[in-house]
PDB file of N, CA and C in Angstrom:
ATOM      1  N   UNK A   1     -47.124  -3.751  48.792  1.00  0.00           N
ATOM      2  CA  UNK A   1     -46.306  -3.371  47.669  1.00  0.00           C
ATOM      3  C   UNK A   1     -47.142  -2.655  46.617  1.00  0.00           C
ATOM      4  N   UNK A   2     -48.193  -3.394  46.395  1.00  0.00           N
ATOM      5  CA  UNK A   2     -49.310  -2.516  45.540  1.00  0.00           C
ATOM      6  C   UNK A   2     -49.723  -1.088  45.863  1.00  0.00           C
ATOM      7  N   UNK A   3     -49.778  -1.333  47.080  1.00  0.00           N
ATOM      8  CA  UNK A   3     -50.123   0.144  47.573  1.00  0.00           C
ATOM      9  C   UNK A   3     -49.367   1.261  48.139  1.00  0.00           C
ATOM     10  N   UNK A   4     -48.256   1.114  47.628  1.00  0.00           N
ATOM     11  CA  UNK A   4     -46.921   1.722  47.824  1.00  0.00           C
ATOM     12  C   UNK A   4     -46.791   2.458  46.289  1.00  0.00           C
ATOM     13  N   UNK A   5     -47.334   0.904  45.234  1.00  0.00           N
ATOM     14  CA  UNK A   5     -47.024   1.921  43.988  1.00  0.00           C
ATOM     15  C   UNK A   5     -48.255   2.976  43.693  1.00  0.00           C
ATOM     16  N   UNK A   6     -49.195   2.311  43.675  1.00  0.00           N
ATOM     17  CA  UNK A   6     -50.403   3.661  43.566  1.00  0.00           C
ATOM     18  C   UNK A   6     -50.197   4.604  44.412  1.00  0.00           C
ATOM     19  N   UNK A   7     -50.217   5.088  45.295  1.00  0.00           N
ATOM     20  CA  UNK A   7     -48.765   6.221  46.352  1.00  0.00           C
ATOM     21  C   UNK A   7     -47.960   6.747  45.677  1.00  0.00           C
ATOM     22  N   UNK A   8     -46.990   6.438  44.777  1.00  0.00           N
ATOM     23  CA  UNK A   8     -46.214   6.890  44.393  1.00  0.00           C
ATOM     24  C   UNK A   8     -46.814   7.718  43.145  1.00  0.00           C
ATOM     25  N   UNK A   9     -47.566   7.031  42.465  1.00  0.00           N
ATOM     26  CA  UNK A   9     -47.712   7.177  41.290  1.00  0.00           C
ATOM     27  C   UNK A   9     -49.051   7.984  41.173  1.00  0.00           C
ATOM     28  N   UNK A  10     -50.064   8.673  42.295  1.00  0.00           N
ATOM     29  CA  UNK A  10     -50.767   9.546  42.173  1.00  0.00           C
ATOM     30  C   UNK A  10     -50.374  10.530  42.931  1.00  0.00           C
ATOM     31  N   UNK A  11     -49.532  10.791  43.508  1.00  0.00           N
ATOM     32  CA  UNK A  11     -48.673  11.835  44.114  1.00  0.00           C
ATOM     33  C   UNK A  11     -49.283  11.595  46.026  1.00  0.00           C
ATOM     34  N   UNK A  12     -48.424  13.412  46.012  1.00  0.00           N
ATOM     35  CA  UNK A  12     -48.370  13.309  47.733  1.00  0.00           C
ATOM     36  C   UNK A  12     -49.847  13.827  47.765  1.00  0.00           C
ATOM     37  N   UNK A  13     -50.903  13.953  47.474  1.00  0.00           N
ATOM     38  CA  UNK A  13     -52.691  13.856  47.822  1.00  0.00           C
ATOM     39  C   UNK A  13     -52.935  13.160  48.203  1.00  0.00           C
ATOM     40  N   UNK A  14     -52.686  11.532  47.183  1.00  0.00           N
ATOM     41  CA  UNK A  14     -53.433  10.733  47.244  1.00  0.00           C
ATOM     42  C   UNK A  14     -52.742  10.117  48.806  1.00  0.00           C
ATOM     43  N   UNK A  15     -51.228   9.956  48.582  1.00  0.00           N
ATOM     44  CA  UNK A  15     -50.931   9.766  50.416  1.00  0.00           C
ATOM     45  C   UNK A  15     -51.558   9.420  51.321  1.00  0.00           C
ATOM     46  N   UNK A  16     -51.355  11.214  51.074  1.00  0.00           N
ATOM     47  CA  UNK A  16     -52.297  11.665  52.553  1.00  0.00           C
ATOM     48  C   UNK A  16     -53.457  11.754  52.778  1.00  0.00           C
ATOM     49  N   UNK A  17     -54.030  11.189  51.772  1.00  0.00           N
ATOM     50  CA  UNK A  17     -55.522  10.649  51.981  1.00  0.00           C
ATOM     51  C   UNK A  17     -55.556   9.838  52.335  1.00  0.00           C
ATOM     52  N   UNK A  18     -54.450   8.660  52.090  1.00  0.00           N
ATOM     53  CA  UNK A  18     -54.607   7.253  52.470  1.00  0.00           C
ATOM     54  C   UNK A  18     -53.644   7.660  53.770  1.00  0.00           C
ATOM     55  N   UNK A  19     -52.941   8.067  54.157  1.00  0.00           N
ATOM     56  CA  UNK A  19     -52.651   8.268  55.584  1.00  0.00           C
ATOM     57  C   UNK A  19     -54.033   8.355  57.264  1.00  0.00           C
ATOM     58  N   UNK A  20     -54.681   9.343  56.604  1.00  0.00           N
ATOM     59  CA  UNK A  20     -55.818  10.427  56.949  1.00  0.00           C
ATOM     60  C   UNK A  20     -57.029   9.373  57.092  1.00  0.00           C
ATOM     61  N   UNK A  21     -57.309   8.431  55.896  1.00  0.00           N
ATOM     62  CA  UNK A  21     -57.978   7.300  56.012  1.00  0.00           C
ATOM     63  C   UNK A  21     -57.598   6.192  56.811  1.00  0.00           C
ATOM     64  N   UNK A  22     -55.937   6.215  57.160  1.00  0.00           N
ATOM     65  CA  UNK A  22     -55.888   5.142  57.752  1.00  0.00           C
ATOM     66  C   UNK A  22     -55.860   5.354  59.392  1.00  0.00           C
ATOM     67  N   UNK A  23     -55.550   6.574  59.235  1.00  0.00           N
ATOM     68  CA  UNK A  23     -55.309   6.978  61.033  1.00  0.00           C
ATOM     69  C   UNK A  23     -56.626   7.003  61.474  1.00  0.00           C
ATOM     70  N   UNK A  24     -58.047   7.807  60.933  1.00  0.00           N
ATOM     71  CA  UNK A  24     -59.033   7.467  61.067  1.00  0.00           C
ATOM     72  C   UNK A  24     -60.447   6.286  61.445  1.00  0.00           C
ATOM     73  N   UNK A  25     -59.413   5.557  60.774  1.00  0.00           N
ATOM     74  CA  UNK A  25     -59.590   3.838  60.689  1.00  0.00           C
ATOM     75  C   UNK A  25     -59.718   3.188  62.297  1.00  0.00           C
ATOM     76  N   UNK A  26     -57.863   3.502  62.748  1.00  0.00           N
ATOM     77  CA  UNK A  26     -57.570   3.231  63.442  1.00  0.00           C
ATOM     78  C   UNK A  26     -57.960   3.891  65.128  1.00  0.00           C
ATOM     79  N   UNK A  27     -58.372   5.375  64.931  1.00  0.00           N
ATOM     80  CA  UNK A  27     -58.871   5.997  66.221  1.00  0.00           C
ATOM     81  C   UNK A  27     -60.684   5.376  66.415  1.00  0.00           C
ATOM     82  N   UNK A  28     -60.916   5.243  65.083  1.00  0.00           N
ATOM     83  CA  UNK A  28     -62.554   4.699  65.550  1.00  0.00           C
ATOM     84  C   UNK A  28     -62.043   3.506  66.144  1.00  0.00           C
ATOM     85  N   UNK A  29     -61.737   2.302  65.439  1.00  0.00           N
ATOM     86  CA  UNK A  29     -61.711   1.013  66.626  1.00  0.00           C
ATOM     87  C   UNK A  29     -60.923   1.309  67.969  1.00  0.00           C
ATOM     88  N   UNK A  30     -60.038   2.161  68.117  1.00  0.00           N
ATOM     89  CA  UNK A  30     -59.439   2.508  69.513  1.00  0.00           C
ATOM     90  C   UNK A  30     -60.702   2.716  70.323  1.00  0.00           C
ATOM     91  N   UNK A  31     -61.814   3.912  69.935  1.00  0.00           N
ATOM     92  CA  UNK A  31     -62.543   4.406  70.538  1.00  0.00           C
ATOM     93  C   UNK A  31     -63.425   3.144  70.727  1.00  0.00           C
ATOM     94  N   UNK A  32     -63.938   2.590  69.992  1.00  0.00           N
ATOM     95  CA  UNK A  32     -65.057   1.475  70.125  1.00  0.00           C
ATOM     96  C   UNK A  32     -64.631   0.534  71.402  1.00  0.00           C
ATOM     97  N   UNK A  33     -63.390   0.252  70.477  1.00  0.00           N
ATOM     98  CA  UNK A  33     -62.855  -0.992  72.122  1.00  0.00           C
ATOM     99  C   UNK A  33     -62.476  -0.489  73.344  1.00  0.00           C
ATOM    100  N   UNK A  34     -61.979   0.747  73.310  1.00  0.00           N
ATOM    101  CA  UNK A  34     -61.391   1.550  74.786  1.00  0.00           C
ATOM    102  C   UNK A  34     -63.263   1.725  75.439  1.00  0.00           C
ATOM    103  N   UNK A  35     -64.201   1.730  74.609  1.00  0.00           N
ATOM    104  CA  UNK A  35     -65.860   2.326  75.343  1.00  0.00           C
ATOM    105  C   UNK A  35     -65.965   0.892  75.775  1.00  0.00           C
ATOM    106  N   UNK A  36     -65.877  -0.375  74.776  1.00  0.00           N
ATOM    107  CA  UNK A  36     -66.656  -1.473  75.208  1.00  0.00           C
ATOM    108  C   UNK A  36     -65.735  -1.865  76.281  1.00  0.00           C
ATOM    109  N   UNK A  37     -64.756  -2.030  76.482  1.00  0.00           N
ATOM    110  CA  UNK A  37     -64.067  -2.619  77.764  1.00  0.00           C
ATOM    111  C   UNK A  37     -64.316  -1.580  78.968  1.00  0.00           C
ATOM    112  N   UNK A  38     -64.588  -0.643  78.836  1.00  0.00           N
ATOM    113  CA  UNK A  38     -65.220   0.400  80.004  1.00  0.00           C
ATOM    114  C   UNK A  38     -66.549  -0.284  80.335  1.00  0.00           C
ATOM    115  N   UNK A  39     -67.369  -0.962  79.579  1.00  0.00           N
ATOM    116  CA  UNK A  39     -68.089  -1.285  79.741  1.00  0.00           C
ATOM    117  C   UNK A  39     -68.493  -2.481  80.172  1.00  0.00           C
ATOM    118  N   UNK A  40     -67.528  -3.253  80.487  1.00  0.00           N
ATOM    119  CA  UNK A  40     -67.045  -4.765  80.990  1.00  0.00           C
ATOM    120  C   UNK A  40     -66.864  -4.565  81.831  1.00  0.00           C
ATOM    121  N   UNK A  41     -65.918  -3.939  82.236  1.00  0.00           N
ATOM    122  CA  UNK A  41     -65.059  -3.884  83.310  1.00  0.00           C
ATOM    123  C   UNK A  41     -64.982  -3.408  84.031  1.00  0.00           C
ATOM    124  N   UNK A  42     -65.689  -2.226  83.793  1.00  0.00           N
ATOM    125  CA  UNK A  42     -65.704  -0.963  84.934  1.00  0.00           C
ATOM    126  C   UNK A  42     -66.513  -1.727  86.389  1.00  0.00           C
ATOM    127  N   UNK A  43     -65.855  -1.270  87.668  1.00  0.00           N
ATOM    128  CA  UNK A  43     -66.416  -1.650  88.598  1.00  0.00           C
ATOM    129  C   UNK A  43     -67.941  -0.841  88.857  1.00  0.00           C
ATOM    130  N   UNK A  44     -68.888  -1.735  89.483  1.00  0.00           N
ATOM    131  CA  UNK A  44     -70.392  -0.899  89.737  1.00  0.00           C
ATOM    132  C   UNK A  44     -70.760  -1.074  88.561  1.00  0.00           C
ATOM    133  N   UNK A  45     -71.045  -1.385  87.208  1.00  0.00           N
ATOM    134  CA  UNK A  45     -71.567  -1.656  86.462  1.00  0.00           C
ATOM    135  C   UNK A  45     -72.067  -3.305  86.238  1.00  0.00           C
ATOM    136  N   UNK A  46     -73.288  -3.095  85.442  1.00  0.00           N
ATOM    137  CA  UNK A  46     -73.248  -4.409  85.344  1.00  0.00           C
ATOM    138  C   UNK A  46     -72.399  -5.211  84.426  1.00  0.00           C
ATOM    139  N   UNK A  47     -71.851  -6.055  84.643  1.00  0.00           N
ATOM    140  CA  UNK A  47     -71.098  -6.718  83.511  1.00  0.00           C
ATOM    141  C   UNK A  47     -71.711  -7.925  82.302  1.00  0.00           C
ATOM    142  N   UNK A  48     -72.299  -6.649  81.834  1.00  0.00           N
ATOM    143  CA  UNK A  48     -73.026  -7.199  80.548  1.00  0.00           C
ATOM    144  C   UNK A  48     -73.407  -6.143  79.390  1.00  0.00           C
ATOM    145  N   UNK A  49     -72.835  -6.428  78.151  1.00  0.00           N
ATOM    146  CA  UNK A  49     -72.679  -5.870  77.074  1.00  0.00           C
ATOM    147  C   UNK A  49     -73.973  -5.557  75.967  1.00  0.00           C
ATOM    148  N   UNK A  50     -74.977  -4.769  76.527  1.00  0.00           N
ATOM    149  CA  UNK A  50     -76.446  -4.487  75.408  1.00  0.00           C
ATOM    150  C   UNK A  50     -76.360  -3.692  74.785  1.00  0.00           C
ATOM    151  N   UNK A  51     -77.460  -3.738  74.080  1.00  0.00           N
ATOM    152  CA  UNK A  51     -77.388  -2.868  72.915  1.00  0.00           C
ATOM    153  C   UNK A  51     -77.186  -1.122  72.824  1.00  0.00           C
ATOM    154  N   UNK A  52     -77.374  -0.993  74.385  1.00  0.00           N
ATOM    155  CA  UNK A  52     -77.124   0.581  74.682  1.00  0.00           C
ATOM    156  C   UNK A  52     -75.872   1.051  74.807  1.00  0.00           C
ATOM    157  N   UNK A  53     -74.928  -0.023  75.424  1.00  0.00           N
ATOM    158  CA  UNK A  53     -73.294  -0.333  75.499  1.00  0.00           C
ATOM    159  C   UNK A  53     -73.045  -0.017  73.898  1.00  0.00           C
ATOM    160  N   UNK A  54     -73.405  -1.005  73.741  1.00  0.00           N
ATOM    161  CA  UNK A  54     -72.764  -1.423  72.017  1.00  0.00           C
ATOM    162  C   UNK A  54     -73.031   0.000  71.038  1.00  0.00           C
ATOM    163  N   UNK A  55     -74.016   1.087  71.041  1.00  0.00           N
ATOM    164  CA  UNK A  55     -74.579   2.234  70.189  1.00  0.00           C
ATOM    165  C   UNK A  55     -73.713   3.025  70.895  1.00  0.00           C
ATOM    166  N   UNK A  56     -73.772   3.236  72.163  1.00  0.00           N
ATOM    167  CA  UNK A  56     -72.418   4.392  73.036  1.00  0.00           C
ATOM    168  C   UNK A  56     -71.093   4.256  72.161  1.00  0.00           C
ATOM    169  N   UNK A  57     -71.103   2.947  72.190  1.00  0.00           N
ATOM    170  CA  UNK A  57     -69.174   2.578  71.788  1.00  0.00           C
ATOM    171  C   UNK A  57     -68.954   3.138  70.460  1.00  0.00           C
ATOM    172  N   UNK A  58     -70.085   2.695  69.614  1.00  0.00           N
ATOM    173  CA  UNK A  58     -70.076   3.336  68.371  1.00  0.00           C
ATOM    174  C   UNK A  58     -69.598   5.115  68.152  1.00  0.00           C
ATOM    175  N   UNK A  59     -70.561   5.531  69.298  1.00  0.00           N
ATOM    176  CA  UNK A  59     -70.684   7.303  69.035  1.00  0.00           C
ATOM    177  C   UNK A  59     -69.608   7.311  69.752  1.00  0.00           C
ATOM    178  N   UNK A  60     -68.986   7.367  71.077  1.00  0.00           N
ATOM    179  CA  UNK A  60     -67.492   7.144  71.282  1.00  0.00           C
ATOM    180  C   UNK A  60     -66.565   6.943  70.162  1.00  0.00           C
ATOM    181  N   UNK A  61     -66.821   5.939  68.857  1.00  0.00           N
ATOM    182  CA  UNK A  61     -65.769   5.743  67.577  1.00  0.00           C
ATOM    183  C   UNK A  61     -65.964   6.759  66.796  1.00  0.00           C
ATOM    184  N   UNK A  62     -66.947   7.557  66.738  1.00  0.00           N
ATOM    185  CA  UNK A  62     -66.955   8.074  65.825  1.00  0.00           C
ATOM    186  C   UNK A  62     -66.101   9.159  66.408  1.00  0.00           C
ATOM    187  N   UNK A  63     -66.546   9.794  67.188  1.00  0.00           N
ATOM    188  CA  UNK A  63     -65.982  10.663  68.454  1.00  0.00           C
ATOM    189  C   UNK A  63     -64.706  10.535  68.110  1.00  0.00           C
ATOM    190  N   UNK A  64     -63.678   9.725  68.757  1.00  0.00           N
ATOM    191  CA  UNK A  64     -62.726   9.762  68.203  1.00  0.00           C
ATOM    192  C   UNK A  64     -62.039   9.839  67.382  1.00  0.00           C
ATOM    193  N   UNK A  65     -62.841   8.695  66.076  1.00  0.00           N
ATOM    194  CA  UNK A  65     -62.331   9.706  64.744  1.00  0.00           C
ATOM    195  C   UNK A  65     -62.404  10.808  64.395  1.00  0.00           C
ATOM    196  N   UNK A  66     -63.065  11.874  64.753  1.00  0.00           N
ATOM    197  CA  UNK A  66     -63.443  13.080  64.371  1.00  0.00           C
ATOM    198  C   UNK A  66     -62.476  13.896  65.263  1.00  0.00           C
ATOM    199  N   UNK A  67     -62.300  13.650  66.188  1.00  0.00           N
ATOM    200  CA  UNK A  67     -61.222  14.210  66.923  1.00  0.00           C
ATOM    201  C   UNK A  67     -59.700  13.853  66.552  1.00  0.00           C
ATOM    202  N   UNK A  68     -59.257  12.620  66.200  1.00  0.00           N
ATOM    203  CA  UNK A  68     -57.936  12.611  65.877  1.00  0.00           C
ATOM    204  C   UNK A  68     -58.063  13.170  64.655  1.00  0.00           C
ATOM    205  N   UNK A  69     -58.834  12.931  63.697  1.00  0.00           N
ATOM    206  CA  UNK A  69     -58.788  13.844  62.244  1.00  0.00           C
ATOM    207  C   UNK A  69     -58.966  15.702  62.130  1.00  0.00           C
ATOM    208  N   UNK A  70     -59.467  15.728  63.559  1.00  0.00           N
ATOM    209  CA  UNK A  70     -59.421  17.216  64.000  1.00  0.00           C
ATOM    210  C   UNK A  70     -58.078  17.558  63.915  1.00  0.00           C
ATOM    211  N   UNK A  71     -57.706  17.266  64.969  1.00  0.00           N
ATOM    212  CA  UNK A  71     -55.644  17.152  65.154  1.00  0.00           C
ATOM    213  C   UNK A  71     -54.826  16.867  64.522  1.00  0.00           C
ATOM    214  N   UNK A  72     -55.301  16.265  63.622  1.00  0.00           N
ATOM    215  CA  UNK A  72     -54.096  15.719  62.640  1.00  0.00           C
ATOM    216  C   UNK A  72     -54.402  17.014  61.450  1.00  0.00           C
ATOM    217  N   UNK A  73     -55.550  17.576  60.937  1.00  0.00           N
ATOM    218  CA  UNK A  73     -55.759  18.593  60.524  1.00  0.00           C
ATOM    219  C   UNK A  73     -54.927  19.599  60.997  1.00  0.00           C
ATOM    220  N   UNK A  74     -55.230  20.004  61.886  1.00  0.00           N
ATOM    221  CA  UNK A  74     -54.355  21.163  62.766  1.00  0.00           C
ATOM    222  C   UNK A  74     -53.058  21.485  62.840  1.00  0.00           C
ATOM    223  N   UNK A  75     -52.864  20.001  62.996  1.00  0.00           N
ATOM    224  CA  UNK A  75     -51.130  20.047  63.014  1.00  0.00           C
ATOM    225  C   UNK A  75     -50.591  20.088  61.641  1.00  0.00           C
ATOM    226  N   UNK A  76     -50.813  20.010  60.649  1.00  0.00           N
ATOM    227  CA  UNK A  76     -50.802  20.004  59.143  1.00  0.00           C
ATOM    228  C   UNK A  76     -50.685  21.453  58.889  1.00  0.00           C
ATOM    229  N   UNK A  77     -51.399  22.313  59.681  1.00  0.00           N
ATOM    230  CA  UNK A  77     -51.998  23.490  59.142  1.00  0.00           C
ATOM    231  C   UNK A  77     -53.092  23.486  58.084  1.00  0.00           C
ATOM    232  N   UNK A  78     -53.603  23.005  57.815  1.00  0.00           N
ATOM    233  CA  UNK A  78     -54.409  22.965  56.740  1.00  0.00           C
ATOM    234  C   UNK A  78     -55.838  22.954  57.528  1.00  0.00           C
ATOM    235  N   UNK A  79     -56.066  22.886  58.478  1.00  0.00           N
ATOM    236  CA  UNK A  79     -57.584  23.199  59.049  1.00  0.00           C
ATOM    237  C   UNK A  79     -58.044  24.677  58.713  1.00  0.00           C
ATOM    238  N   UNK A  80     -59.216  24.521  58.714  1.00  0.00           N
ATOM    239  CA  UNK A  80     -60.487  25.956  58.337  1.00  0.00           C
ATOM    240  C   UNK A  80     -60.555  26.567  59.463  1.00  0.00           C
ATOM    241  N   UNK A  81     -59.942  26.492  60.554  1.00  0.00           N
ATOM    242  CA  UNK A  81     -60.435  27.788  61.947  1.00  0.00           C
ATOM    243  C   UNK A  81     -59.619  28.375  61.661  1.00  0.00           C
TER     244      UNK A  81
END
């Protein structure tokens, strides 16, 4: 409710910043957990989670955030290419 009124009340920027922040949010942990369960689970691997797993999953999250915030740019029209 709070954050519905600050929304309202700094206009459609602040929004879609907090949109943009939140979709962002949400594609990094997609990416993190979609890498680490590849990394469990995948057959032929070992099934054990180190620290080389765990730094991949990361750059995989970031990866993804940068890519859905690519697209979501795009589709906006508002991207720089």
């Amino acid at each position: 409710m709070v954050e519905q009124q600050h929304e309202q009340g700094a206009g459609p920027g602040a929004s879609r910043a907090a949109r943009r922040r939140r979709s962002g949010i949400i594609a990094f942990l997609c990416g993190v957990v979609a890498a680490l369960a590849f990394f469990a689970f995948f057959p032929g691997l070992p099934h054990v989670i180190d620290a080389g797993a765990v730094v991949v999953s990361l750059v995989v999250g970031v990866l993804a955030r940068w890519g859905c915030l690519a697209w979501t740019e795009r589709r906006t029209g508002r991207g720089g290419g």
